[in-house]
Protein backbone atom coordinates (compact mmCIF):
# COMPACT_ATOMS: atom_id res chain seq x y z
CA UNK A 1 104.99 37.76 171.01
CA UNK A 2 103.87 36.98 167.25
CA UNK A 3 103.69 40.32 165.32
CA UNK A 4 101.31 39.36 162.72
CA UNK A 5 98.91 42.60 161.46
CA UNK A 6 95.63 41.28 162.47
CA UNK A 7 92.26 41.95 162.19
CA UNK A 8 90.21 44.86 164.28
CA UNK A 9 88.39 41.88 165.85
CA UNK A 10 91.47 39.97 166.57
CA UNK A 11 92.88 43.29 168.00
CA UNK A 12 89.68 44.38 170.30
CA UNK A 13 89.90 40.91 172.63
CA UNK A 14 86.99 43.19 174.96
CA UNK A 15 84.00 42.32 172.47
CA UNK A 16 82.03 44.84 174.41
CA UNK A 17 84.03 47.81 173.09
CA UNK A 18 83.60 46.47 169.58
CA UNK A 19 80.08 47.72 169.83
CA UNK A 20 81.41 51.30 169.97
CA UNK A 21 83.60 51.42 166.86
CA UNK A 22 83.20 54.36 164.80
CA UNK A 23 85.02 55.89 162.17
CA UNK A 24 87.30 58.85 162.58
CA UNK A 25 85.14 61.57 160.95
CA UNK A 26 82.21 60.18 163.05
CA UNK A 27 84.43 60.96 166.32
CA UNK A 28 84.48 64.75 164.88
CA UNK A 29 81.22 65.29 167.36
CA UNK A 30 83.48 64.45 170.62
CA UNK A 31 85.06 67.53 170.15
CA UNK A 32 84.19 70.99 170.73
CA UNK A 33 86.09 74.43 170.59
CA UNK A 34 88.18 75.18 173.64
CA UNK A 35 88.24 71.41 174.73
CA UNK A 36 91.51 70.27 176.67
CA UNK A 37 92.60 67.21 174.38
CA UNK A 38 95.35 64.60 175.52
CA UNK A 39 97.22 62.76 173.02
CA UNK A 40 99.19 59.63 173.21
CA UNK A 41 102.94 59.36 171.94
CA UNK A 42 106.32 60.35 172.39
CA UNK A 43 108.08 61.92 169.68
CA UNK A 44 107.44 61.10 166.10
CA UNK A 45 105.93 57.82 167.87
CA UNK A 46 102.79 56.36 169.05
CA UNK A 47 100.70 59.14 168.70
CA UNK A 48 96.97 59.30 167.14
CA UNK A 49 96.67 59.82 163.90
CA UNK A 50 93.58 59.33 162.09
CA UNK A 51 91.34 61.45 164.50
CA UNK A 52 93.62 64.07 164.42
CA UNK A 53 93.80 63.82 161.01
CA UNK A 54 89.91 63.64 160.30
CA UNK A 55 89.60 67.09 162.70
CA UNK A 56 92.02 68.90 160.94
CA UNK A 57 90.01 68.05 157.37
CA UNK A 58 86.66 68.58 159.08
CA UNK A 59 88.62 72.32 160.06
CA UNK A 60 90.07 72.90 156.89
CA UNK A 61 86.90 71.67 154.74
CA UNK A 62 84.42 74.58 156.52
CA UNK A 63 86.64 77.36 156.88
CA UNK A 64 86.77 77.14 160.48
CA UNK A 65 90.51 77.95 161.14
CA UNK A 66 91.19 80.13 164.05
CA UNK A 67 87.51 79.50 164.87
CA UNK A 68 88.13 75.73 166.38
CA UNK A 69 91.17 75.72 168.81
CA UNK A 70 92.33 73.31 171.42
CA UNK A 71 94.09 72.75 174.28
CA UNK A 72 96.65 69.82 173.46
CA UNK A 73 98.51 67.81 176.60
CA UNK A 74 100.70 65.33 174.66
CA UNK A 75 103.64 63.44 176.65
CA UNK A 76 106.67 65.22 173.60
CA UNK A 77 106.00 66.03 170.12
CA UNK A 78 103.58 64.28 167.73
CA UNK A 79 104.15 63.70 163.72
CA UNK A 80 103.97 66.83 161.17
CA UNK A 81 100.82 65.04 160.11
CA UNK A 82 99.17 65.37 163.32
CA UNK A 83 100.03 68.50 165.33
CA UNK A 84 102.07 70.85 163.00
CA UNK A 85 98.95 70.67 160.81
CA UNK A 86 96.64 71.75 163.44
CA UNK A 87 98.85 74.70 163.89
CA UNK A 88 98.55 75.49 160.20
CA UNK A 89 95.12 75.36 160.38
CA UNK A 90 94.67 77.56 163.67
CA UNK A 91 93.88 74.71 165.78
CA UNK A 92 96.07 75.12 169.11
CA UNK A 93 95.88 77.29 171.89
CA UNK A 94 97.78 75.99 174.47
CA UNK A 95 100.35 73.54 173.97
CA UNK A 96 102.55 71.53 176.11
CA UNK A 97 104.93 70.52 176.87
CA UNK A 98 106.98 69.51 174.04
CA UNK A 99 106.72 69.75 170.24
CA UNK A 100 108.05 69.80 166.45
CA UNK A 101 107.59 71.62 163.49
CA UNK A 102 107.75 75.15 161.46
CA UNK A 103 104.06 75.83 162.01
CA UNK A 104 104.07 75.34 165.60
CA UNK A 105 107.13 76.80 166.38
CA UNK A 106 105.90 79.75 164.23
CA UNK A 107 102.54 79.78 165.90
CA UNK A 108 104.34 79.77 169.19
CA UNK A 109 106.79 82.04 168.17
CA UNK A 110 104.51 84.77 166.78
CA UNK A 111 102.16 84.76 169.97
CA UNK A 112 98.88 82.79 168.81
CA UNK A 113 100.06 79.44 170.26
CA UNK A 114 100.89 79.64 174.01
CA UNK A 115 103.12 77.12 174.94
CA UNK A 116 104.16 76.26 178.31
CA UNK A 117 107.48 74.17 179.12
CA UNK A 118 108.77 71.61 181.38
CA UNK A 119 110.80 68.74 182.56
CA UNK A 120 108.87 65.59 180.46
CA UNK A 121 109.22 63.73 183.68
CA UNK A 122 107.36 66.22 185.73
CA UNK A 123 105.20 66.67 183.55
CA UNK A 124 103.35 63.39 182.84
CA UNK A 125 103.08 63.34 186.94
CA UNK A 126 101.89 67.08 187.56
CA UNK A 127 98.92 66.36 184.69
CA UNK A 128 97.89 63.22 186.83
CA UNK A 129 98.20 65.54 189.72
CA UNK A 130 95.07 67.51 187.61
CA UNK A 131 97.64 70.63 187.53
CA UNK A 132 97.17 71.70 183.87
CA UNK A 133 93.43 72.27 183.77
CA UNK A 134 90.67 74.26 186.02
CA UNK A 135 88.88 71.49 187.06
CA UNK A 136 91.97 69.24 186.40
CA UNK A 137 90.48 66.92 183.72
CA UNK A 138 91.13 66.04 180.18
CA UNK A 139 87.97 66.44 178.22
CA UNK A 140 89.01 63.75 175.65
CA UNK A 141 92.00 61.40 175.35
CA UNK A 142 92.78 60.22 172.28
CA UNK A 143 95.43 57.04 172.45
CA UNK A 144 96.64 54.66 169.62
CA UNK A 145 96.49 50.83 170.81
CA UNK A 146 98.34 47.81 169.46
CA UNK A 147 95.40 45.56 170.82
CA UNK A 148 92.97 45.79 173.90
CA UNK A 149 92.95 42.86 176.32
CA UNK A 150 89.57 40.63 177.42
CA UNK A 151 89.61 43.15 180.44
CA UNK A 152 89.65 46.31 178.61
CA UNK A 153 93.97 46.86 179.07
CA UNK A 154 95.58 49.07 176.45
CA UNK A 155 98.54 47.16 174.92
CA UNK A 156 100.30 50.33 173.54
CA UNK A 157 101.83 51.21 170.39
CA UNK A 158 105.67 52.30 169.61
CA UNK A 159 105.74 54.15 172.91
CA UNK A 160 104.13 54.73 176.47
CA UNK A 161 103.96 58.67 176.73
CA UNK A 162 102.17 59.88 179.58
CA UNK A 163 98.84 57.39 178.69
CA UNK A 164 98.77 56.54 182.44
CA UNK A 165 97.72 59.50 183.75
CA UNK A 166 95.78 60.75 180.74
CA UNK A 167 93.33 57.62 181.07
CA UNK A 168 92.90 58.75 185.04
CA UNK A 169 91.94 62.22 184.15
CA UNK A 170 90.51 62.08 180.48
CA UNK A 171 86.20 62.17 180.59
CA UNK A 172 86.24 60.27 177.37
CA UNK A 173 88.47 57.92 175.76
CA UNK A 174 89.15 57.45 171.90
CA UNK A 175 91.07 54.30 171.16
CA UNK A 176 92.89 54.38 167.78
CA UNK A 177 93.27 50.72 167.61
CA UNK A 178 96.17 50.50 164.72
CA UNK A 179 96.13 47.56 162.21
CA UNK A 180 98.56 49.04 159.97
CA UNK A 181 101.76 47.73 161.61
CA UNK A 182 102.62 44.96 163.78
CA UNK A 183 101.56 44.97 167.38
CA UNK A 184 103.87 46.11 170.06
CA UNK A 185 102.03 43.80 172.42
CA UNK A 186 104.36 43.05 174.90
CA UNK A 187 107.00 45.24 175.10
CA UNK A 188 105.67 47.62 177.85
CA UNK A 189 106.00 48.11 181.49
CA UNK A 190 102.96 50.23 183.16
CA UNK A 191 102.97 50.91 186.59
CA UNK A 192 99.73 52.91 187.40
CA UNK A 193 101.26 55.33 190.24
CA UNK A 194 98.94 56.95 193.53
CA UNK A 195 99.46 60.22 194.27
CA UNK A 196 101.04 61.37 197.63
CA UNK A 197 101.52 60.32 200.54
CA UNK A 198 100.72 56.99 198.91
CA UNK A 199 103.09 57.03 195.96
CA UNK A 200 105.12 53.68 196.35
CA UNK A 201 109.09 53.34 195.02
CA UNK A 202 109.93 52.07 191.42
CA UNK A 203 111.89 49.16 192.15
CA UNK A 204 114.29 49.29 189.30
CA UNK A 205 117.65 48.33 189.53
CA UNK A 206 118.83 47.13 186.46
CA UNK A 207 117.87 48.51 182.89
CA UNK A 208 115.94 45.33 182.35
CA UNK A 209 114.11 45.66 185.70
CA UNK A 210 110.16 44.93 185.31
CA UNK A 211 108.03 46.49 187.92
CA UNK A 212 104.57 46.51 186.46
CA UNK A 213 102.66 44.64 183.55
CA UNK A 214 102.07 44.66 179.70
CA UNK A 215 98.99 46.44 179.53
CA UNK A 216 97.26 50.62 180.89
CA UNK A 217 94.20 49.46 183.11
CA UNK A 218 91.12 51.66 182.09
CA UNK A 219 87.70 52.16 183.22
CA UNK A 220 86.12 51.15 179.69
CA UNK A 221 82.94 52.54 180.57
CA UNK A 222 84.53 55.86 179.34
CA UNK A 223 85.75 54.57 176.14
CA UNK A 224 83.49 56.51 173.64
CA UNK A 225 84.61 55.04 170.52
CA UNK A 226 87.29 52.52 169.16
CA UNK A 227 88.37 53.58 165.90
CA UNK A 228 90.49 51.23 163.46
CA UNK A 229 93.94 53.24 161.88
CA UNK A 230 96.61 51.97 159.78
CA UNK A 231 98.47 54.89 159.70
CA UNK A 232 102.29 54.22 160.65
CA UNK A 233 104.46 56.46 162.72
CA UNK A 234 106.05 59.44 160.71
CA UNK A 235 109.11 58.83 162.50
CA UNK A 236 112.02 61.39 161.60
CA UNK A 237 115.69 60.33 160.25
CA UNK A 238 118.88 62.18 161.49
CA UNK A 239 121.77 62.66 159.52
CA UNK A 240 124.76 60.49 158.81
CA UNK A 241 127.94 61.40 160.73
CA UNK A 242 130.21 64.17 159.95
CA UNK A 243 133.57 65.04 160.90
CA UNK A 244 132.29 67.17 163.83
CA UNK A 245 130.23 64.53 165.57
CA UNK A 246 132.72 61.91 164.57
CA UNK A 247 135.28 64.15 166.84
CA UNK A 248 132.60 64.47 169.68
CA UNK A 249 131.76 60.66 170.13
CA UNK A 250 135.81 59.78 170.02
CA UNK A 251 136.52 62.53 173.07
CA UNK A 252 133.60 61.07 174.55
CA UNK A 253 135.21 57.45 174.19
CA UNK A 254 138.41 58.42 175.14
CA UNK A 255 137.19 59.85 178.22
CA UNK A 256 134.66 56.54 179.37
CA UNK A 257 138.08 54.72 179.25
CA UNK A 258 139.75 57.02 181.42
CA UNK A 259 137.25 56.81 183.67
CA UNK A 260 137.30 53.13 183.53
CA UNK A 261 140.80 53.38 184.38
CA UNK A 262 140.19 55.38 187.40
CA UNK A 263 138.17 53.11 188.60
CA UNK A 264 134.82 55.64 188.63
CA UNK A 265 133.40 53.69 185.74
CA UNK A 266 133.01 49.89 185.79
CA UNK A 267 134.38 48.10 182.22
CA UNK A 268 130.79 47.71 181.36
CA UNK A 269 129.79 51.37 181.88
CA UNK A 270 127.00 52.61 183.65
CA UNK A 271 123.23 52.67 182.08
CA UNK A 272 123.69 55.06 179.15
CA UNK A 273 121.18 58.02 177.99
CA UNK A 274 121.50 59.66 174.63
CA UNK A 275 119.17 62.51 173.53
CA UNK A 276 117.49 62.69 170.47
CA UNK A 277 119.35 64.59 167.82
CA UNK A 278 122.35 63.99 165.20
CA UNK A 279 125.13 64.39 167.54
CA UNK A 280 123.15 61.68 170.01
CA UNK A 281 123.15 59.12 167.61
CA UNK A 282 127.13 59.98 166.37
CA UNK A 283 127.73 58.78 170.13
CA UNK A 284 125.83 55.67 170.01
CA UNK A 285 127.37 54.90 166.80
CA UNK A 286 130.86 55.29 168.59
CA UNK A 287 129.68 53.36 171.32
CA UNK A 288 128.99 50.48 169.04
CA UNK A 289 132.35 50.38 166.89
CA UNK A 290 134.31 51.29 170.59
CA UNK A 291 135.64 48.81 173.38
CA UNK A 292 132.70 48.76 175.63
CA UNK A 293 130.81 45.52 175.70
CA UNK A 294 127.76 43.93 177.79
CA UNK A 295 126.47 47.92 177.68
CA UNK A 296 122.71 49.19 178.73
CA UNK A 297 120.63 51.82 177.79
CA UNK A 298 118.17 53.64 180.44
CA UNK A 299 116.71 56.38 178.38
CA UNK A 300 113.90 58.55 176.62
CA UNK A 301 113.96 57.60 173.07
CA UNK A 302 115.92 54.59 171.15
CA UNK A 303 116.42 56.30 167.07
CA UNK A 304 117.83 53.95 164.80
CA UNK A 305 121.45 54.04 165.71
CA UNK A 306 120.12 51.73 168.42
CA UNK A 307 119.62 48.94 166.01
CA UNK A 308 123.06 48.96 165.01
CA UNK A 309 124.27 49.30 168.74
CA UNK A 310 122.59 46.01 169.19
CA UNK A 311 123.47 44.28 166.14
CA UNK A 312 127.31 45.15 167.19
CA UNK A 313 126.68 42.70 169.78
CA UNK A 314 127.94 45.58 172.23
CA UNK A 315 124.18 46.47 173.72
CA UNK A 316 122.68 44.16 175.61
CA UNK A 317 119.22 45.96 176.46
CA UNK A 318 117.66 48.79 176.48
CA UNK A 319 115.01 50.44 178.35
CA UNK A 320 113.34 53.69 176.67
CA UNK A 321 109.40 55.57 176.62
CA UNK A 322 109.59 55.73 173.08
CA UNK A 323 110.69 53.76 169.75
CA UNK A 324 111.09 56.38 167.88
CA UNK A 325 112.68 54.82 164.34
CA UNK A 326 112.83 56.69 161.03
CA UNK A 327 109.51 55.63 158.60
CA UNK A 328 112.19 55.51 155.58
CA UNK A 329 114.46 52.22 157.28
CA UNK A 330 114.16 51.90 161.64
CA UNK A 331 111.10 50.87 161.61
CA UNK A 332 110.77 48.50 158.39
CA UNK A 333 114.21 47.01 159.77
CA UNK A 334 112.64 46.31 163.49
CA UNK A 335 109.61 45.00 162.17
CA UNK A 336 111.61 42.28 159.54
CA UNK A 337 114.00 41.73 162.72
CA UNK A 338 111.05 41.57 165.54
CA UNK A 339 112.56 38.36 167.19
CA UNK A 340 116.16 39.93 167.33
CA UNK A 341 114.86 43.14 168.86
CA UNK A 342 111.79 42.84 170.98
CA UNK A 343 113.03 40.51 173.58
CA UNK A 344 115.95 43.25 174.59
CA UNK A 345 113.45 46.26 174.60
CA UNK A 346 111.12 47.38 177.16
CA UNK A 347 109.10 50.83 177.13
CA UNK A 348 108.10 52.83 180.34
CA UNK A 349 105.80 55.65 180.57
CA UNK A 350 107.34 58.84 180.92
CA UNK A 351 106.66 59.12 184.40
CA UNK A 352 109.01 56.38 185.16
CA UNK A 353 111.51 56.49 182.78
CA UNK A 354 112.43 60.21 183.29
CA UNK A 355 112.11 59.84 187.79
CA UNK A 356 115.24 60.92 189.01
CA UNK A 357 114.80 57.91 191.51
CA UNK A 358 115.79 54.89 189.24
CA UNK A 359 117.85 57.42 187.44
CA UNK A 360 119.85 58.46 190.25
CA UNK A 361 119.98 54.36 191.90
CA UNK A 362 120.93 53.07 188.45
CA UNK A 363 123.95 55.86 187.79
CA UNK A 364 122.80 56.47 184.14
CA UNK A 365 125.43 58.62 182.30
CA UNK A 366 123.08 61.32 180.66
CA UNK A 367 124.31 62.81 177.69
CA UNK A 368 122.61 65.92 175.57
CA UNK A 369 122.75 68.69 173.10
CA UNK A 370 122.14 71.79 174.09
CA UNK A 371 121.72 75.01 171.64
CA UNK A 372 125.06 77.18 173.58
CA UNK A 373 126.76 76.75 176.60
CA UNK A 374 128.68 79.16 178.62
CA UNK A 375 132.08 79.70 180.19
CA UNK A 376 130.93 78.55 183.57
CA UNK A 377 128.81 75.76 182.30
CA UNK A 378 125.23 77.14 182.07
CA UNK A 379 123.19 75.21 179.37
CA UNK A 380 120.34 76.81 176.64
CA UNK A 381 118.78 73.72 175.55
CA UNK A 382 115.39 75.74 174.33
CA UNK A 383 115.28 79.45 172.98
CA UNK A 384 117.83 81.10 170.60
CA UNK A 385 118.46 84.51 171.25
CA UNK A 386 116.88 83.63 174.10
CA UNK A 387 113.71 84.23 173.26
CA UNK A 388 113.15 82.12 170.28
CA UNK A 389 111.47 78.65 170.92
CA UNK A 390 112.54 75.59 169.33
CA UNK A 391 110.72 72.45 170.59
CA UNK A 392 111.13 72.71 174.34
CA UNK A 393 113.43 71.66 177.00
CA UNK A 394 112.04 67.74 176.58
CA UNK A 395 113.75 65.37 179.40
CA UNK A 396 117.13 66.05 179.30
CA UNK A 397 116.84 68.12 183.06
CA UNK A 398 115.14 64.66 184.60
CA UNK A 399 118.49 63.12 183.34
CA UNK A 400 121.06 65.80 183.44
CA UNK A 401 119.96 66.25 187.43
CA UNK A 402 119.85 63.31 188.49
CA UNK A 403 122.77 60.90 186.39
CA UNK A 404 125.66 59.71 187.53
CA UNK A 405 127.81 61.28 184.82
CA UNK A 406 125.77 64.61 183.23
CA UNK A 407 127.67 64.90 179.73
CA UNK A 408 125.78 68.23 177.65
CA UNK A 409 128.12 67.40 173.93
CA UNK A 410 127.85 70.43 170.88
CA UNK A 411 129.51 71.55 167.91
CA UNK A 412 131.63 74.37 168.86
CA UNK A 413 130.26 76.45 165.72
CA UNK A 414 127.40 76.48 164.27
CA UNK A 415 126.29 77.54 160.52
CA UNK A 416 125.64 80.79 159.32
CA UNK A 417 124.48 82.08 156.46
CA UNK A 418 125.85 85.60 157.19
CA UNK A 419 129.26 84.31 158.87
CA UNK A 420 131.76 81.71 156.72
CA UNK A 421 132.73 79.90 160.03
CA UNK A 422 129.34 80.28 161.34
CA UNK A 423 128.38 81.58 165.33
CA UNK A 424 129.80 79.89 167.91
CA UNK A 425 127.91 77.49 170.59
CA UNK A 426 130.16 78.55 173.50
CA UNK A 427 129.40 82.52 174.69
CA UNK A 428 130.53 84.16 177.73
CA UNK A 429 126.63 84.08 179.02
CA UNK A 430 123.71 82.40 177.90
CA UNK A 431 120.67 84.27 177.04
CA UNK A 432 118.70 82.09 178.47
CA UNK A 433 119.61 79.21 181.17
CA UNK A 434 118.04 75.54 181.20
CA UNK A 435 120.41 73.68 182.96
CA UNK A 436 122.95 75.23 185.47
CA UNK A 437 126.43 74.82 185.89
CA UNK A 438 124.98 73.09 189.54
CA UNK A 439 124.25 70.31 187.09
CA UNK A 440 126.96 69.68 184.22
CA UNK A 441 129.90 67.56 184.46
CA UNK A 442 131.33 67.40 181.33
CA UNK A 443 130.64 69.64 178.10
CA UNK A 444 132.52 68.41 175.00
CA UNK A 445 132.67 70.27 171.34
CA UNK A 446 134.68 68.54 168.38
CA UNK A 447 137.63 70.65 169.67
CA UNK A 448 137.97 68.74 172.85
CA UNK A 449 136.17 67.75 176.72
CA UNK A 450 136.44 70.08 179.80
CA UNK A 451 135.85 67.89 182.52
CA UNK A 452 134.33 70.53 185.40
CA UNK A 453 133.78 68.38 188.10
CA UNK A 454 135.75 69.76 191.45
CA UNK A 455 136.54 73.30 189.76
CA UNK A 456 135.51 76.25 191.01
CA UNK A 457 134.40 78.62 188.62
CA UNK A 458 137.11 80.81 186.73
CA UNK A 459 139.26 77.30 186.40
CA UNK A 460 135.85 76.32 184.98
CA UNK A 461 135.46 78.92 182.25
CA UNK A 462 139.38 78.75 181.42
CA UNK A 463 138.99 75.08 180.84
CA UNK A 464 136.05 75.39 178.83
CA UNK A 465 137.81 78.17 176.67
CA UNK A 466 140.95 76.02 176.73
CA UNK A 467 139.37 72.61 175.15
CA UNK A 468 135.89 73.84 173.95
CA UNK A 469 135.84 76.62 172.21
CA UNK A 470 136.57 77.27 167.87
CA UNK A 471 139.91 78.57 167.44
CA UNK A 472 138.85 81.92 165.56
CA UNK A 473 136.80 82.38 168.86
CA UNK A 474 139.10 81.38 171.39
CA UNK A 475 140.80 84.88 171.47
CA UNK A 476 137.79 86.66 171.82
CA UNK A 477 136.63 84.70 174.54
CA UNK A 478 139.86 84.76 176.41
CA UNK A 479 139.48 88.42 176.30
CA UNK A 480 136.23 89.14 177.55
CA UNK A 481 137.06 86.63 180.35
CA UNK A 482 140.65 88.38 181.06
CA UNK A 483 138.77 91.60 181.02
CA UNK A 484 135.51 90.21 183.42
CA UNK A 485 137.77 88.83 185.80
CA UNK A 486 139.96 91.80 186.43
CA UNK A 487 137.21 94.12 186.89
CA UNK A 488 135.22 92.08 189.36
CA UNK A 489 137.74 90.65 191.51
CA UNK A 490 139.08 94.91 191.48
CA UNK A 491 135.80 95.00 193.24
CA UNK A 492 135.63 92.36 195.39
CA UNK A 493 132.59 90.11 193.30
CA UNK A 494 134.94 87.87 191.41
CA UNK A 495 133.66 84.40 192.69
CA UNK A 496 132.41 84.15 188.84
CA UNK A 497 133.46 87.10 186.67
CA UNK A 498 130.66 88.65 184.54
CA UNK A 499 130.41 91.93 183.13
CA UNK A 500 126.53 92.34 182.22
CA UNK A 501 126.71 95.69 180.46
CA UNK A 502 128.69 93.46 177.53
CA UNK A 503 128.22 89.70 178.55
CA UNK A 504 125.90 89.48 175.35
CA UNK A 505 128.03 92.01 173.08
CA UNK A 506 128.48 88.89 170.94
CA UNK A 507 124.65 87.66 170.60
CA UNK A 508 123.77 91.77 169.71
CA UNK A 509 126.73 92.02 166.99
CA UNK A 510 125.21 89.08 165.39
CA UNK A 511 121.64 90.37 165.63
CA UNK A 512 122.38 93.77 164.27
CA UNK A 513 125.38 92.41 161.60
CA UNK A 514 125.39 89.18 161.16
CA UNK A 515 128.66 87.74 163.02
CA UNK A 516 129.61 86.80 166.26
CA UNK A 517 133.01 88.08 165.70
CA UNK A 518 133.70 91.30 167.69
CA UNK A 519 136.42 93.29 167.60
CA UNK A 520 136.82 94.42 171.08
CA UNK A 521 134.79 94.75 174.06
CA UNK A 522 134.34 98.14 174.78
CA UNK A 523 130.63 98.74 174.60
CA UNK A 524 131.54 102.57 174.26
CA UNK A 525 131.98 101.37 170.61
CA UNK A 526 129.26 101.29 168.48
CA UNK A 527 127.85 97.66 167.18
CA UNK A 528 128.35 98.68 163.26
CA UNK A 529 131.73 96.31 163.56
């Protein structure tokens, strides 16, 4: 597929729509307060931009902040630009399911954004299931195209999202046709799905696997305006590797080649998922410099680690819902490298990509960063403190539930400007729960990998204290759980030892003076430590 820019006309092959092209202040009228709005994209990627953009000015230019608010369905989180703007400006009142930024997560946090959470993968299929809204419709859509076919089919942008279901529910359709970067033409695989009982299987069973065709089938009739864009992708870069997440990707290596020589992993692997995050792309960067070869990727998001993974020679395809590159270098590098790339990517909406049934029939080998973990292997992925919200709990549950391996990799500390060696990532109980010990495999820190498959669950937590947890830590931890298990199994509830009158002794200490660092665990002592 030639990736030439293009003209509007060359893009818009239906000539019929071209009679509806608008600009993206003129689209301002589509939109009225309390509106439920669906959005294209998936991360940093493929989302609208100059609508959005053109509200938030029309907003901002008559004072009308906290006066104009929306409903916004997008499939994860959209550019700065786009949605942490509108929460600036007031514009949000419900928001889901996923999303970045200070303003959001401020608005969210502080009450005057209501967010709602949930597995990505669910998600996109409970919206098309017309679960979100009263009347379970979209009032407007607004998706970013690469090009529209002579039959009206979307040929999407940098990713797929949940656009599937959004152009069965949406009342109105706003196509951001975008001419400012090559078109992705091509590189998708849409399957348009029925609801039950007439759902049919995803016939998937290789990475590289296509089940559907290029293109999102809509009823163009509903298309309101096309509006030209040449806005790129604000796409976010990740930091380089450090010592800690150097230390997590080589346990993680150590341990695919011990289960290679087992004989539970073949040489090749399995189809490999990496979340989104700097510790994510330390592992793909391992997995490129490390033995494996003839590998596959079955995931959510491909950052720009990916490109090296390929270029190693290592990676032989990978199958994502989103190309989310940095704006800086991943996506200048794809676009100069299009013929090395494109031919070894495919994009899936998130509907597909995230079902546990290809998930579960391919093996994929999820691996994630959570925010904590506990002794018994109970995941926070989402709210510090537990009651903080950071973005959301995204897809890692589709993945983590359903893989074949279900890694969940952290730092074992984490900074702190009120603690020198920072708090630490692995507490007796997690404030809040995400992922259940029912789930995990295999949590890893830079001190070492507790492999919990087959334990029950006090050989569980002293494993996890044994290889997971900081060494100024480790004593404090071994206490509480020396002291936990004692008491319960004394009473005959020791299956898995918890003490909830001090389980989260640590999490207050730091809360009322600024360390995690107890110095005993008699909660008859008073929290000035």
């Amino acid at each position: 597929m030639s990736n030439i820019y293009g003209t509007l006309d060359d893009r818009v092959r239906c000539k019929e729509l071209l009679k509806k092209v608008k600009t993206a202040e003129q689209c301002v009228e589509f939109f009225k307060p309390g509106m439920n709005i669906g959005w294209s994209g998936f991360t940093p990627a493929g989302y609208p931009k100059a609508v959005p953009i053109a509200l938030a000015d029309h907003v901002e230019k008559n004072n009308l902040q906290g006066k104009t608010k929306y409903n916004l369905f997008v499939g994860a989180s959209a550019g700065a630009e786009t949605e942490d703007r509108w929460a600036s400006l007031d514009m949000i009142d419900r928001r889901w399911p996923y999303q970045t930024g200070k303003n959001i997560a401020k608005g969210i946090n502080e009450g005057r954004i209501r967010m709602g959470d949930k597995h990505l993968g669910h998600f996109a299929q409970d919206l098309g299931y017309g679960f979100y809204t009263e009347n379970g419709r979209i009032d407007v859509a607004v998706i970013e195209v690469s090009a529209i076919t002579e039959d009206g089919g979307l040929a999407l942008t940098s990713s797929c999202g949940l656009v599937p279901e959004l152009v069965t529910v949406a009342d109105k359709i706003i196509l951001e046709v975008n001419t400012g970067q090559p078109s992705f033409e091509g590189l998708h695989d849409i399957l348009m799905q029925n609801k039950p009982p007439h759902r049919q299987p995803f016939m998937i069973t290789a990475a590289d696997t296509r089940i559907g065709t290029p293109y999102v089938p809509i009823d163009i009739s509903r298309v309101v305006a096309i509006v030209e864009s040449k806005h790129r992708d604000k796409g976010r870069a990740f930091s380089e590797m450090d010592d800690t997440s150097e230390a997590i990707a080589g346990h993680i290596m150590e341990f695919f080649a011990h289960e290679v020589k087992r004989g539970r992993l073949p040489e090749n692997l399995l189809p490999l998922q990496s979340g989104v995050g700097s510790i994510a792309n330390a592992v793909v960067g391992g997995l490129a410099k490390g033995p494996f070869k003839n590998l596959t990727v079955f995931t959510e998001v491909l950052q720009d680690t990916m490109l090296d993974f390929f270029d190693s020679g290592k990676l032989d395809f990978a199958s994502a819902c989103s190309l989310s590159l940095s704006e800086s270098s991943g996506f200048p590098r794809f676009f100069d490298n299009w013929d090395k790339y494109a031919d070894k990517i495919l994009m899936r909406p998130i509907s597909i990509s995230n079902s546990p049934e290809p998930i579960r029939r391919l093996g994929v080998i999820a691996m994630n960063t959570p925010v904590e973990f506990d002794i018994y292997a109970h995941a926070n992925s989402t709210l510090v403190g537990g009651t903080r919200m950071i973005n959301g709990l995204g897809g890692s549950g589709d993945f983590l539930r359903n893989g074949y391996l279900k890694i969940m990799h952290a730092p074992s500390t984490r900074p702190s400007k009120t603690d020198p060696r920072g708090i630490t990532c692995v507490v007796p109980k997690a404030p809040h729960i995400d992922h259940t010990e029912h789930d995990l495999d295999v949590l890893v820190t830079e001190q070492g990998l507790a492999d919990c498959r087959g334990l029950a669950p006090k050989d569980r937590a002293q494993l996890i204290i044994d290889k997971c947890v900081h060494p100024e830590y480790k004593p404090i931890m071994q206490e509480y759980f020396d002291i936990a298990a004692k008491d319960c199994l004394a009473r005959g509830v020791g299956h898995e030892p918890q003490l909830f009158d001090r389980c989260f002794k640590m999490q207050l200490n730091l809360a009322k003076n600024g360390t995690m660092k107890i110095k005993n665990w008699d909660m008859k002592v008073d929290l000035c430590e």
